[in-house]
PDB file of N, CA and C in Angstrom:
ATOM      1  N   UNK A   1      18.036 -24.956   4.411  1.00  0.00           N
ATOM      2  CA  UNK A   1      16.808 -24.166   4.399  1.00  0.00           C
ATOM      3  C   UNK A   1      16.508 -23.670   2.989  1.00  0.00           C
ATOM      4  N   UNK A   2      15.396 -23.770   2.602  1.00  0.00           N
ATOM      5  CA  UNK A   2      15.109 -23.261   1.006  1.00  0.00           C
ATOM      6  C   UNK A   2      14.646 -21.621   1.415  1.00  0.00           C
ATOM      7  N   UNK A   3      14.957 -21.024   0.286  1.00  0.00           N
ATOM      8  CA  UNK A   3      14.243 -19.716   0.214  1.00  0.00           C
ATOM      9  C   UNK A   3      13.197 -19.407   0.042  1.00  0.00           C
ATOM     10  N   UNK A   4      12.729 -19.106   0.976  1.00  0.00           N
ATOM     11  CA  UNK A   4      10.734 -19.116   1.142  1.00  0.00           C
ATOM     12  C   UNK A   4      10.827 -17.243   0.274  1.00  0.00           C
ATOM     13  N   UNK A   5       9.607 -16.861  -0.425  1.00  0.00           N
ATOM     14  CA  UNK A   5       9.258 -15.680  -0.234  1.00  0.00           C
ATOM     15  C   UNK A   5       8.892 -15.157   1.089  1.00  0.00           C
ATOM     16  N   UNK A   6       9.060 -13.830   1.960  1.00  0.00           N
ATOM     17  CA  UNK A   6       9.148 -13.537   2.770  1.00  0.00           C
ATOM     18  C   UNK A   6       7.488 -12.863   2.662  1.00  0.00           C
ATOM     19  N   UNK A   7       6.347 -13.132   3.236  1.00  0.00           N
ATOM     20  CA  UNK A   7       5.598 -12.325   2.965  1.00  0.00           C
ATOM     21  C   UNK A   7       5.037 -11.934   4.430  1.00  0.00           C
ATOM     22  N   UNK A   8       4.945 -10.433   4.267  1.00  0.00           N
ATOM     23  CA  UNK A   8       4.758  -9.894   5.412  1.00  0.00           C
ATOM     24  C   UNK A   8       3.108  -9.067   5.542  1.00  0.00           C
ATOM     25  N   UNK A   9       2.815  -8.863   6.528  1.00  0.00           N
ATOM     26  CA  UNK A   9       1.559  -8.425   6.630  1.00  0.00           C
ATOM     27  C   UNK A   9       0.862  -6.975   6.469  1.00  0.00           C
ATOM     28  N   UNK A  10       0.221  -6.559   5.820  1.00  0.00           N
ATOM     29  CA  UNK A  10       0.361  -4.801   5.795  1.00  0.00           C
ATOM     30  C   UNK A  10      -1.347  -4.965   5.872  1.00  0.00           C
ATOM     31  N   UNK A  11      -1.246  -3.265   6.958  1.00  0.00           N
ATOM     32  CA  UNK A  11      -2.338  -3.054   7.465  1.00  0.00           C
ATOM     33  C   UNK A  11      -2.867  -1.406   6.951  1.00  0.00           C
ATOM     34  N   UNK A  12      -4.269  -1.865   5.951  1.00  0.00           N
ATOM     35  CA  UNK A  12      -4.540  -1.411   4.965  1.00  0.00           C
ATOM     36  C   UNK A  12      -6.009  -1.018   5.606  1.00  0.00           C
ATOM     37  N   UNK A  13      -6.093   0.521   6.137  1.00  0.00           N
ATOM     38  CA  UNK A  13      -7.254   1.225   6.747  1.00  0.00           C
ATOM     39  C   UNK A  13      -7.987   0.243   7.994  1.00  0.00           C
ATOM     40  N   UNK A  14      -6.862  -0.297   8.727  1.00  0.00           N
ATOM     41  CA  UNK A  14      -7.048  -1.256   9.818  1.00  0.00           C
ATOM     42  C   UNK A  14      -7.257  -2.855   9.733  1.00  0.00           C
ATOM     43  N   UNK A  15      -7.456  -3.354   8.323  1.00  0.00           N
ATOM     44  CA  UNK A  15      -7.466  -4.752   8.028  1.00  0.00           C
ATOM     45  C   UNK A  15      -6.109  -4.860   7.305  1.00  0.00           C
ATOM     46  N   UNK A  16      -5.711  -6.586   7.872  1.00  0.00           N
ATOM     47  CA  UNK A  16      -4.512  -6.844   7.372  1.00  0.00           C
ATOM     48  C   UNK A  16      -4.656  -7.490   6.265  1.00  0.00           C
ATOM     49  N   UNK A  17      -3.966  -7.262   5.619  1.00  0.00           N
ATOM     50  CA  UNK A  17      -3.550  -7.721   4.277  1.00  0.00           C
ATOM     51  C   UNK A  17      -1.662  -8.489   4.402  1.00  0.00           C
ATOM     52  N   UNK A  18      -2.090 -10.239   3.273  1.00  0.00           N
ATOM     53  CA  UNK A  18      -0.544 -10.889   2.987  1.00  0.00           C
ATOM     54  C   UNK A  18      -0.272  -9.999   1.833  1.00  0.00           C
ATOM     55  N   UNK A  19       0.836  -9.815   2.062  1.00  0.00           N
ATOM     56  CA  UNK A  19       1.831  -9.407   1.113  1.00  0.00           C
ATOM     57  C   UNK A  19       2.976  -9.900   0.528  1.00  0.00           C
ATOM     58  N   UNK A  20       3.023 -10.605  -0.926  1.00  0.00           N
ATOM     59  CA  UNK A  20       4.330 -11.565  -0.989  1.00  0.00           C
ATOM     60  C   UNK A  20       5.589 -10.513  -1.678  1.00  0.00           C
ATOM     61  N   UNK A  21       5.368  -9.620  -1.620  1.00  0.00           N
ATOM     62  CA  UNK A  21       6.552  -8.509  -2.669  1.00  0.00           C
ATOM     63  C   UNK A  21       7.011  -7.660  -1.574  1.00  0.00           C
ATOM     64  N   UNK A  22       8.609  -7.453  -1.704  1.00  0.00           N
ATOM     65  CA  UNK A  22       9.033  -6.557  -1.360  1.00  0.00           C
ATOM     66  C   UNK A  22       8.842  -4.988  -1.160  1.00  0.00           C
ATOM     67  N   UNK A  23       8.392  -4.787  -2.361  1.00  0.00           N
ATOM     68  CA  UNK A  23       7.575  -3.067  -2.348  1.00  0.00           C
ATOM     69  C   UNK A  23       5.798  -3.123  -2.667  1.00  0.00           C
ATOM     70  N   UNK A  24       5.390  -2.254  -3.047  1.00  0.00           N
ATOM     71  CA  UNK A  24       3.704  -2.291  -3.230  1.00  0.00           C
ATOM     72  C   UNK A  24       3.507  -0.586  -3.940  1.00  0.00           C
ATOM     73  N   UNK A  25       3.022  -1.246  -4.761  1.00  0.00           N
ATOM     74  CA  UNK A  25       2.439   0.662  -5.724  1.00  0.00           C
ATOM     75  C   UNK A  25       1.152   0.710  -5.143  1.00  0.00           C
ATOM     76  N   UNK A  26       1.336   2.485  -5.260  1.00  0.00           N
ATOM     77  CA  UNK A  26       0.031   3.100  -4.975  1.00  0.00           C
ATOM     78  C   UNK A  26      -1.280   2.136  -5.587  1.00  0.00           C
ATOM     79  N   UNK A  27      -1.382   1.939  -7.261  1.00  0.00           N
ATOM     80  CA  UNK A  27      -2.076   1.036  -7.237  1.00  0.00           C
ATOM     81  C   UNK A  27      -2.766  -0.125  -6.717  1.00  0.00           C
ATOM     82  N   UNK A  28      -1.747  -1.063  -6.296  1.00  0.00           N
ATOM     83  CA  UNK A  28      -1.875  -1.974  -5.276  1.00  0.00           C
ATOM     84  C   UNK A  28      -2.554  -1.771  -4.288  1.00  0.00           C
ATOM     85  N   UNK A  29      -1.784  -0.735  -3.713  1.00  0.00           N
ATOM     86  CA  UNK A  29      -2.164  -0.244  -2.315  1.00  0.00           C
ATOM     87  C   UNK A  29      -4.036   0.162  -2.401  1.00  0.00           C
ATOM     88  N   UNK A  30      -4.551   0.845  -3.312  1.00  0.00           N
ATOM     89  CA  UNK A  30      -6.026   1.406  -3.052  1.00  0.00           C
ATOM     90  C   UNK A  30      -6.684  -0.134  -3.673  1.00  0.00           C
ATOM     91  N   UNK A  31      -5.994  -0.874  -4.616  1.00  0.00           N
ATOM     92  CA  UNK A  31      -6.680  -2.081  -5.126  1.00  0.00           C
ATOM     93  C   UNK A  31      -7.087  -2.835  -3.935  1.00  0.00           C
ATOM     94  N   UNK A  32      -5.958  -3.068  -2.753  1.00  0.00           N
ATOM     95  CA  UNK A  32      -6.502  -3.682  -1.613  1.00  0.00           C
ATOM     96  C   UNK A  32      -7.697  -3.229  -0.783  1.00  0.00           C
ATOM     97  N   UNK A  33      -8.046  -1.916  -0.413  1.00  0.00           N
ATOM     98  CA  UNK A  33      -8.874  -1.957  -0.025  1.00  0.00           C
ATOM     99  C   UNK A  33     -10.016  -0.842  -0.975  1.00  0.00           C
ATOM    100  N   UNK A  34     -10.214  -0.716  -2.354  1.00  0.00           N
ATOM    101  CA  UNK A  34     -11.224  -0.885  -2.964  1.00  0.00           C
ATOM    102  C   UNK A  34     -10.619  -1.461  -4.006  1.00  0.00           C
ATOM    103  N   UNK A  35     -11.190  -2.968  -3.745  1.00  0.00           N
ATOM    104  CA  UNK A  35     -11.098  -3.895  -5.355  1.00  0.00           C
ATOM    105  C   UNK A  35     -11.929  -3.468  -6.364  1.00  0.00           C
ATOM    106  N   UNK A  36     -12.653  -2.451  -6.768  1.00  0.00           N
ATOM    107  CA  UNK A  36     -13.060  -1.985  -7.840  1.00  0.00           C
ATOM    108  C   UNK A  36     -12.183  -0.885  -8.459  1.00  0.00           C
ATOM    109  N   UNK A  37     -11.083  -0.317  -7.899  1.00  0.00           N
ATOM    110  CA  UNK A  37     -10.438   0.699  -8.187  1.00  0.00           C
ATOM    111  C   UNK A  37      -9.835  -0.040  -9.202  1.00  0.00           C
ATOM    112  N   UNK A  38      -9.101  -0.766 -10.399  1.00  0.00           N
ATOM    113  CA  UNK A  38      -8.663  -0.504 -11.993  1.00  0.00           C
ATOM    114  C   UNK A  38      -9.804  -0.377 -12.717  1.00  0.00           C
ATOM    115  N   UNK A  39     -10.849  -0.761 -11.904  1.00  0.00           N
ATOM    116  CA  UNK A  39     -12.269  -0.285 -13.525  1.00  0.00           C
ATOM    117  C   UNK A  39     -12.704   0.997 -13.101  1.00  0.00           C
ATOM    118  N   UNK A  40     -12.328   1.726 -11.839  1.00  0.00           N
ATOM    119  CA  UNK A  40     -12.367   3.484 -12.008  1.00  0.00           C
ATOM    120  C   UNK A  40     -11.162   4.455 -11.968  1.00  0.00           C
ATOM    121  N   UNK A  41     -10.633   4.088 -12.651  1.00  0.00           N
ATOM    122  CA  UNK A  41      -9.348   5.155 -12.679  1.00  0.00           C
ATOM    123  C   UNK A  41      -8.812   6.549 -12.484  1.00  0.00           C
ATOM    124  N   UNK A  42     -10.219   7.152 -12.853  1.00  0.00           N
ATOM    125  CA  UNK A  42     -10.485   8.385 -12.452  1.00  0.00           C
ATOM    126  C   UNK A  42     -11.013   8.978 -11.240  1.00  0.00           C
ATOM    127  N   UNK A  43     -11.041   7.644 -10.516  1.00  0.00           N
ATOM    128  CA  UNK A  43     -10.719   8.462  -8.909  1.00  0.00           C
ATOM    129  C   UNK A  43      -9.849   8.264  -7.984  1.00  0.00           C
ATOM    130  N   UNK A  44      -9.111   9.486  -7.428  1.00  0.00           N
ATOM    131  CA  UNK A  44      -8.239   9.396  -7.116  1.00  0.00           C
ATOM    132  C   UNK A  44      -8.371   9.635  -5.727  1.00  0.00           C
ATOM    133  N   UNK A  45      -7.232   8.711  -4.923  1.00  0.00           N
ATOM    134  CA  UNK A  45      -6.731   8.548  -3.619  1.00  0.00           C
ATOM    135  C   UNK A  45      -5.409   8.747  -2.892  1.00  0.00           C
ATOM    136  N   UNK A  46      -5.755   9.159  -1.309  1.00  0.00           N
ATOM    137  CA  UNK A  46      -4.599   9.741  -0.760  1.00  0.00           C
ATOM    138  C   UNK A  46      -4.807   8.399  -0.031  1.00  0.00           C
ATOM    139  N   UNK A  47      -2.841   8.507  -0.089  1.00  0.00           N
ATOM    140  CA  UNK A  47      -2.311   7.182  -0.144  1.00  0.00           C
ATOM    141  C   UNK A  47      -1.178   7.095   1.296  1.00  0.00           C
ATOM    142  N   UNK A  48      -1.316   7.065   2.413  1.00  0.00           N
ATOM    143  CA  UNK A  48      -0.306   7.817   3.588  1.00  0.00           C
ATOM    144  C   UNK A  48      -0.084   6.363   3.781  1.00  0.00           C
ATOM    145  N   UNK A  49       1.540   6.534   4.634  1.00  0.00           N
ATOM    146  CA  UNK A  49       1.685   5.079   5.359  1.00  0.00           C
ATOM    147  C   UNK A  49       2.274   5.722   6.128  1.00  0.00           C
ATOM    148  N   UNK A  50       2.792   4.461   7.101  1.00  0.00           N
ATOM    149  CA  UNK A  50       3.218   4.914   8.834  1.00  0.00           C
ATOM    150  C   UNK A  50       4.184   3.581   8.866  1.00  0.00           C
ATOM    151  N   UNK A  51       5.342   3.340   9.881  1.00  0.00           N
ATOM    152  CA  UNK A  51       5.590   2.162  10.276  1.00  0.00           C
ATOM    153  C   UNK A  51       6.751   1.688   9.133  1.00  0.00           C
ATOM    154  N   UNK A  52       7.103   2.479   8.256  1.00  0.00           N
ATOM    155  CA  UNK A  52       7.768   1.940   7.035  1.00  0.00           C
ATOM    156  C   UNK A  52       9.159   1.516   7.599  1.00  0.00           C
ATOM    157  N   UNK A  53       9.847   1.249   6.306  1.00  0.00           N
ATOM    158  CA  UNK A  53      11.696   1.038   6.614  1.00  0.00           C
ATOM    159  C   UNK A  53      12.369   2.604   7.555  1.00  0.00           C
ATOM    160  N   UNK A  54      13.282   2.360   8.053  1.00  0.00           N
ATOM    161  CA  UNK A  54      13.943   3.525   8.965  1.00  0.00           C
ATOM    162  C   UNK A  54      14.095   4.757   8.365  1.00  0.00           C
ATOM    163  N   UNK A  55      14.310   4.641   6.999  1.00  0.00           N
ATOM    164  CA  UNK A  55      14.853   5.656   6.050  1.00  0.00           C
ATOM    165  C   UNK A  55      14.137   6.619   5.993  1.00  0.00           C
ATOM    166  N   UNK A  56      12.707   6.093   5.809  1.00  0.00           N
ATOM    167  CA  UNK A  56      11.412   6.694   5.565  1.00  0.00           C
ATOM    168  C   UNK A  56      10.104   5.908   5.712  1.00  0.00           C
ATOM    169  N   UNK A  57      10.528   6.187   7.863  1.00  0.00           N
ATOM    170  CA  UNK A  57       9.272   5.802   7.969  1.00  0.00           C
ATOM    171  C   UNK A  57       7.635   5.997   7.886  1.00  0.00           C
ATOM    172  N   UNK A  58       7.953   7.034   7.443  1.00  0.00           N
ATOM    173  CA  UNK A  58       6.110   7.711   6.801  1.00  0.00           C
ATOM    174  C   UNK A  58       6.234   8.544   5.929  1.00  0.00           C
ATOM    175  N   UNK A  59       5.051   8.449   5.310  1.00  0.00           N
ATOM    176  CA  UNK A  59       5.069   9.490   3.733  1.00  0.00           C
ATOM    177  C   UNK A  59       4.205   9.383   3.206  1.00  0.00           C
ATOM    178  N   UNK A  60       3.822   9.758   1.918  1.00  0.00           N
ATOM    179  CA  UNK A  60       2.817   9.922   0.710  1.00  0.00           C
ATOM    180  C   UNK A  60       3.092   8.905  -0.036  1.00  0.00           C
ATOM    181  N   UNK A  61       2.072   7.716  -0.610  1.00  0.00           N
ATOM    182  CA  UNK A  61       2.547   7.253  -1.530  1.00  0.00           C
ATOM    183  C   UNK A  61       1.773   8.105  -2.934  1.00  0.00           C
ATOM    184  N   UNK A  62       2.361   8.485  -3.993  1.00  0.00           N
ATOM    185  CA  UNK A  62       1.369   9.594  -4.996  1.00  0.00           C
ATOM    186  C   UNK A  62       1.416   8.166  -6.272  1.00  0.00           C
ATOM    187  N   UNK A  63       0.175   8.401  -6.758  1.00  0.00           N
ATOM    188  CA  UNK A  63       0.470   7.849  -7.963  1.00  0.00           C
ATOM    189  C   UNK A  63       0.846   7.485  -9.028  1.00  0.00           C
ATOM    190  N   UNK A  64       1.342   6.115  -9.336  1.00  0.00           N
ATOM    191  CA  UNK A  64       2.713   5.719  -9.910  1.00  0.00           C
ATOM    192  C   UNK A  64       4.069   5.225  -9.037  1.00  0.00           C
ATOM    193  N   UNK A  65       3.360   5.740  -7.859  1.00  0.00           N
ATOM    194  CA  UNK A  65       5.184   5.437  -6.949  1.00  0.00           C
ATOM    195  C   UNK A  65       4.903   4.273  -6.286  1.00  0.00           C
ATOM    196  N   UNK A  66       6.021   3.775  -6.093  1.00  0.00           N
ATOM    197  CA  UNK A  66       5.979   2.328  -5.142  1.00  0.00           C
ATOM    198  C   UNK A  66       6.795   2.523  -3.450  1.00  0.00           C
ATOM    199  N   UNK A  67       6.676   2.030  -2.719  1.00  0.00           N
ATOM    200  CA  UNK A  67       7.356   1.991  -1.533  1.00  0.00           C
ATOM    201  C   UNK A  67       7.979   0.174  -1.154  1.00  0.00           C
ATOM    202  N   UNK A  68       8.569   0.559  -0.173  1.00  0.00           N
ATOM    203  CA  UNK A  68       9.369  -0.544  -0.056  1.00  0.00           C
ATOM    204  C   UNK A  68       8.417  -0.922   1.627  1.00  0.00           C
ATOM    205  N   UNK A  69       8.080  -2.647   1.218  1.00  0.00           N
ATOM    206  CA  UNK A  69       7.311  -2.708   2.705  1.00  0.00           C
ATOM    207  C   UNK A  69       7.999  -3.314   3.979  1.00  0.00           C
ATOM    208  N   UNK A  70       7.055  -3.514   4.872  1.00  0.00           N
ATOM    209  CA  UNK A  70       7.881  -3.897   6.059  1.00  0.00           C
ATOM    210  C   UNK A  70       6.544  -4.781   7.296  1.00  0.00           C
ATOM    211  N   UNK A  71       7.071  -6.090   7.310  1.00  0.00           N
ATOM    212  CA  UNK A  71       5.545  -6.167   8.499  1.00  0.00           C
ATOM    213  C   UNK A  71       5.192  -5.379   9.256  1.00  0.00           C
ATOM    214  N   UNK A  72       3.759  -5.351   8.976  1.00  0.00           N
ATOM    215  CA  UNK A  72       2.950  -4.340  10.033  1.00  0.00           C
ATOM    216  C   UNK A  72       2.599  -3.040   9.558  1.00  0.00           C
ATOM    217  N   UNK A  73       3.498  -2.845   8.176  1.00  0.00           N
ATOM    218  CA  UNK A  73       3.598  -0.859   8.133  1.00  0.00           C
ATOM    219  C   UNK A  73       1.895  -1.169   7.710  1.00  0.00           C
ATOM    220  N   UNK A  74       1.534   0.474   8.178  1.00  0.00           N
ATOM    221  CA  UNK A  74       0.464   0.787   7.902  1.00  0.00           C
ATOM    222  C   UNK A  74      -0.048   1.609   6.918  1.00  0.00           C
ATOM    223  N   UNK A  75      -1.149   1.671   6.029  1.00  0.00           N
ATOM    224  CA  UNK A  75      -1.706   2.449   4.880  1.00  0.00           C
ATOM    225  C   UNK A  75      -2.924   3.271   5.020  1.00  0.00           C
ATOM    226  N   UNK A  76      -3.250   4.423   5.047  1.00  0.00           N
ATOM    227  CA  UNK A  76      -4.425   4.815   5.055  1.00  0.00           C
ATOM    228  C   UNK A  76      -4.533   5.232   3.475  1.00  0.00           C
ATOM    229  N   UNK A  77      -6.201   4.936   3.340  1.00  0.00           N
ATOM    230  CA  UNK A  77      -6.187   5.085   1.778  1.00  0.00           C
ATOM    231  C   UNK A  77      -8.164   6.316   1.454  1.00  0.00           C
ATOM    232  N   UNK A  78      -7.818   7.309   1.373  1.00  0.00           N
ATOM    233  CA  UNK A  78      -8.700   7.870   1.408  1.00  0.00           C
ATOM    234  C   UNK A  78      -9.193   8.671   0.055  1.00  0.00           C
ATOM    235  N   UNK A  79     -10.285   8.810  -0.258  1.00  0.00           N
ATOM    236  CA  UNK A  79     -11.154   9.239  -1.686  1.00  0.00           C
ATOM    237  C   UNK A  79     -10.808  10.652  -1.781  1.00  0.00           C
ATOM    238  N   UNK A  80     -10.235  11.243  -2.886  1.00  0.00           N
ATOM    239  CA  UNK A  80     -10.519  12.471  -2.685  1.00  0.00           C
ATOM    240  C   UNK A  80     -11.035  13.263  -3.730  1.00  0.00           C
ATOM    241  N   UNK A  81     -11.827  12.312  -4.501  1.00  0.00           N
ATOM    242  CA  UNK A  81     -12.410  13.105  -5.577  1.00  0.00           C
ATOM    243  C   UNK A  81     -11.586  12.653  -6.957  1.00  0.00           C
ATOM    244  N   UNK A  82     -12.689  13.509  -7.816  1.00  0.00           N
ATOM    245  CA  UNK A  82     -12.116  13.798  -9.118  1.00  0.00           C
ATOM    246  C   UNK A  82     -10.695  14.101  -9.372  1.00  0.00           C
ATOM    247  N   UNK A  83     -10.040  14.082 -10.340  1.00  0.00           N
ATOM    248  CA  UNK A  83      -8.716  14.232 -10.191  1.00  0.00           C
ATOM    249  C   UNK A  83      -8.975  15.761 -11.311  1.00  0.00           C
TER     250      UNK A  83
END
């Protein structure tokens, strides 16, 4: 058997998204569901997931941090203004 990348599915404000990486940054995470977010940087988003690894299956992702994914975990990604 060759070593496939494992890519699993993450569900990003109810649409799924492939995922070929093990973890995913906040970045990432709001890039998926607003692809204009690196040409506005200055707005900032709350970043929650659900469904994660056992350790820590829900939390904040804050900006700059990465999480470790898992098929299925879920992301809500919401505007909250100016920073």
């Amino acid at each position: 058997m060759s070593e496939q990348k494992k890519v699993v599915t993450l569900i990003v404000e109810g649409s799924p998204h492939e995922w070929p990486k093990e973890e995913i940054t906040y970045a990432e995470v709001v890039t998926l569901e607003v692809p204009s977010y690196p040409q506005h940087p200055e707005i900032t988003y709350s970043v929650k997931y659900k469904k994660g690894h056992g350790n820590k299956p829900e939390g904040v992702l804050a900006p700059g941090a990465s999480v470790k994914v898992k098929d299925r975990m879920e992301f809500s990604v919401s505007e909250t203004g100016q920073s």
